[in-house]
C-alpha atoms as a PDB file:
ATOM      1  CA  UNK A   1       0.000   0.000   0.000  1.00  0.00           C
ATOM      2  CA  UNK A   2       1.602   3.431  -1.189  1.00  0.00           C
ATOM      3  CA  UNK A   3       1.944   6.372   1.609  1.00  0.00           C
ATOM      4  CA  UNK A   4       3.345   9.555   1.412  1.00  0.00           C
ATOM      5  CA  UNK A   5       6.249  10.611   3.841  1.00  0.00           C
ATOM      6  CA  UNK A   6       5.972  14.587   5.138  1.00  0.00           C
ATOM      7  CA  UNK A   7       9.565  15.071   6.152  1.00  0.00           C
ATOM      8  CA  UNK A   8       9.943  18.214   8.901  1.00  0.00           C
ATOM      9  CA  UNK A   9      12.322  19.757  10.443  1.00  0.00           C
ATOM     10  CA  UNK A  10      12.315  19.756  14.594  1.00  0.00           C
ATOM     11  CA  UNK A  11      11.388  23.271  14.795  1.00  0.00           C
ATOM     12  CA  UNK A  12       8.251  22.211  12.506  1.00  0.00           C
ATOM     13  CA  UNK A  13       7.860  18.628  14.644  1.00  0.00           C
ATOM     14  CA  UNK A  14       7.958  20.783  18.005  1.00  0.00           C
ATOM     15  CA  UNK A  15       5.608  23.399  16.417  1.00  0.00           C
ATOM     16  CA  UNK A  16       2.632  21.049  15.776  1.00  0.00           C
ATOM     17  CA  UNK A  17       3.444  19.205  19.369  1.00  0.00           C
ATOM     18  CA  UNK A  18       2.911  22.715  21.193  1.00  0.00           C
ATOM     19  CA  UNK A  19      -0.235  23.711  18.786  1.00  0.00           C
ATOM     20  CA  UNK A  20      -1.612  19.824  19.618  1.00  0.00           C
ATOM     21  CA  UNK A  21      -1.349  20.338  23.412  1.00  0.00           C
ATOM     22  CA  UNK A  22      -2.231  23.831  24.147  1.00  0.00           C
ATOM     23  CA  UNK A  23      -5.632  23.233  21.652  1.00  0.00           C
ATOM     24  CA  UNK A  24      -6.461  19.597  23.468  1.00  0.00           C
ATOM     25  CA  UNK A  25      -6.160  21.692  26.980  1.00  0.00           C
ATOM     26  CA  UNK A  26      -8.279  24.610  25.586  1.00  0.00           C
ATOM     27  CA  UNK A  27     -10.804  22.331  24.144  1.00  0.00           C
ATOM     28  CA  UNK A  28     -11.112  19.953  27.373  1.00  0.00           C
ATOM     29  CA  UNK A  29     -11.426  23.411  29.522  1.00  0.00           C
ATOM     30  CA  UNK A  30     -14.617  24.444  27.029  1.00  0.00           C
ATOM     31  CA  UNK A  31     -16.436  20.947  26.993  1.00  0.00           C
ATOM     32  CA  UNK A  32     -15.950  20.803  23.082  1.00  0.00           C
ATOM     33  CA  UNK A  33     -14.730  17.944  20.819  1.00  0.00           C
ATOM     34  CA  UNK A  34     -11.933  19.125  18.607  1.00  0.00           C
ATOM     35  CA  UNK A  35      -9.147  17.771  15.918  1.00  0.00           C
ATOM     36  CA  UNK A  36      -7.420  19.284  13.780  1.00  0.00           C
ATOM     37  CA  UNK A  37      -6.239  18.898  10.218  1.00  0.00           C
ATOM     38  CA  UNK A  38      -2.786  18.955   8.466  1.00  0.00           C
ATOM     39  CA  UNK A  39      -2.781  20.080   4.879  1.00  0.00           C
ATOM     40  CA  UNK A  40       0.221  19.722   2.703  1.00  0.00           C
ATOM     41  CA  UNK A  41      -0.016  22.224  -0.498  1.00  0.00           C
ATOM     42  CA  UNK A  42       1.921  20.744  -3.150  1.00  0.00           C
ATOM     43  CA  UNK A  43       3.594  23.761  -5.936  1.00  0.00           C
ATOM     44  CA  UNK A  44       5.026  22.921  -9.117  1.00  0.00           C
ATOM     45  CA  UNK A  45       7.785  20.413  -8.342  1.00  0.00           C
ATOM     46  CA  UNK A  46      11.094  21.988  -8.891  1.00  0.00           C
ATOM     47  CA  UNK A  47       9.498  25.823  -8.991  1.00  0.00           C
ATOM     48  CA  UNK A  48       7.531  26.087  -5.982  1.00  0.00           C
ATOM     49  CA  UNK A  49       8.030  24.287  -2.707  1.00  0.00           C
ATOM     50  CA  UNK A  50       5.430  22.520  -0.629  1.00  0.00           C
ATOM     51  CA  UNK A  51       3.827  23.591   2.238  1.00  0.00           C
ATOM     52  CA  UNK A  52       2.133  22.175   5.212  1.00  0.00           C
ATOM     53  CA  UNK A  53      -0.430  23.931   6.728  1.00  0.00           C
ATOM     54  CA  UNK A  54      -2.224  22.695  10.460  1.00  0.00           C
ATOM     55  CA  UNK A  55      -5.679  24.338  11.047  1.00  0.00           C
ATOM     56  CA  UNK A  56      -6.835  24.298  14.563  1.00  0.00           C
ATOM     57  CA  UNK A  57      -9.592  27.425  14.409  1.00  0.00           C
ATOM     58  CA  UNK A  58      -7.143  28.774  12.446  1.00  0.00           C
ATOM     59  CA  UNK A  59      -4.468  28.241   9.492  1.00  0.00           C
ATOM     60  CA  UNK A  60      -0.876  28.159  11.097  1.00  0.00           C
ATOM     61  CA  UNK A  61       1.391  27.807   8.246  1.00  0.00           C
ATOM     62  CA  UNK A  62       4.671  25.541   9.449  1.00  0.00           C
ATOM     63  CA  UNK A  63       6.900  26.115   6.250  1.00  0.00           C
ATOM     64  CA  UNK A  64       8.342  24.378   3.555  1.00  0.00           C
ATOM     65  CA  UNK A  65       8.530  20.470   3.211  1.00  0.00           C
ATOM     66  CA  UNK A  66      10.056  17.401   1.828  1.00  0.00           C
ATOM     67  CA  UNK A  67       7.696  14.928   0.882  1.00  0.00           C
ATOM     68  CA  UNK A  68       7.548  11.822  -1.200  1.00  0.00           C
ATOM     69  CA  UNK A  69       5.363   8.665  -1.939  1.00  0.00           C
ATOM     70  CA  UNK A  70       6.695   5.383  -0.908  1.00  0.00           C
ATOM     71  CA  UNK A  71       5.741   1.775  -1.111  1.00  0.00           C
ATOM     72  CA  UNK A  72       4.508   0.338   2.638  1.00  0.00           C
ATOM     73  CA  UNK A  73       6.157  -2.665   3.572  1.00  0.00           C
ATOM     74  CA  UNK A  74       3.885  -5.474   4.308  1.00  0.00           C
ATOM     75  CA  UNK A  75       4.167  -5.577   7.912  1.00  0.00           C
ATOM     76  CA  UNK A  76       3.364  -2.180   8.581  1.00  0.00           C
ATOM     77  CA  UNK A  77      -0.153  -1.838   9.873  1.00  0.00           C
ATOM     78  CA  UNK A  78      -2.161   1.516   9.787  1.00  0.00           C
END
């Protein structure tokens, strides 16, 4: 089964953790189910890079990204 691999940096990695917890805590404190939703905005390859986008309430852009499809092994279970 084909995936696709977001590669990020640790500042981007540490951004989303932050975003994740603080939104969980404010969500729990306001009695309201909440997720959130990572969007990766693919330019023309070799013009424009990708982004990835997380929108919690908002759009908080995290920067530019690697990404690529690869092939899942089959003992990798999703």
């Amino acid at each position: 089964m084909p995936k696709i691999e977001i590669t990020l940096t640790e500042e981007q990695y540490q951004h989303i953790q932050e975003e994740i917890k603080y939104h969980n805590r404010v969500h729990l404190s306001e009695g309201v189910f909440g997720g959130y939703e990572l969007s990766l905005l693919v330019g023309i390859p070799d013009v424009f890079g990708s982004t990835l986008e997380m929108n919690v309430n908002e759009n908080i852009e995290l920067g530019e990204v690697k990404w690529k499809f690869v092939r899942a092994t089959s003992d990798e279970r999703f």
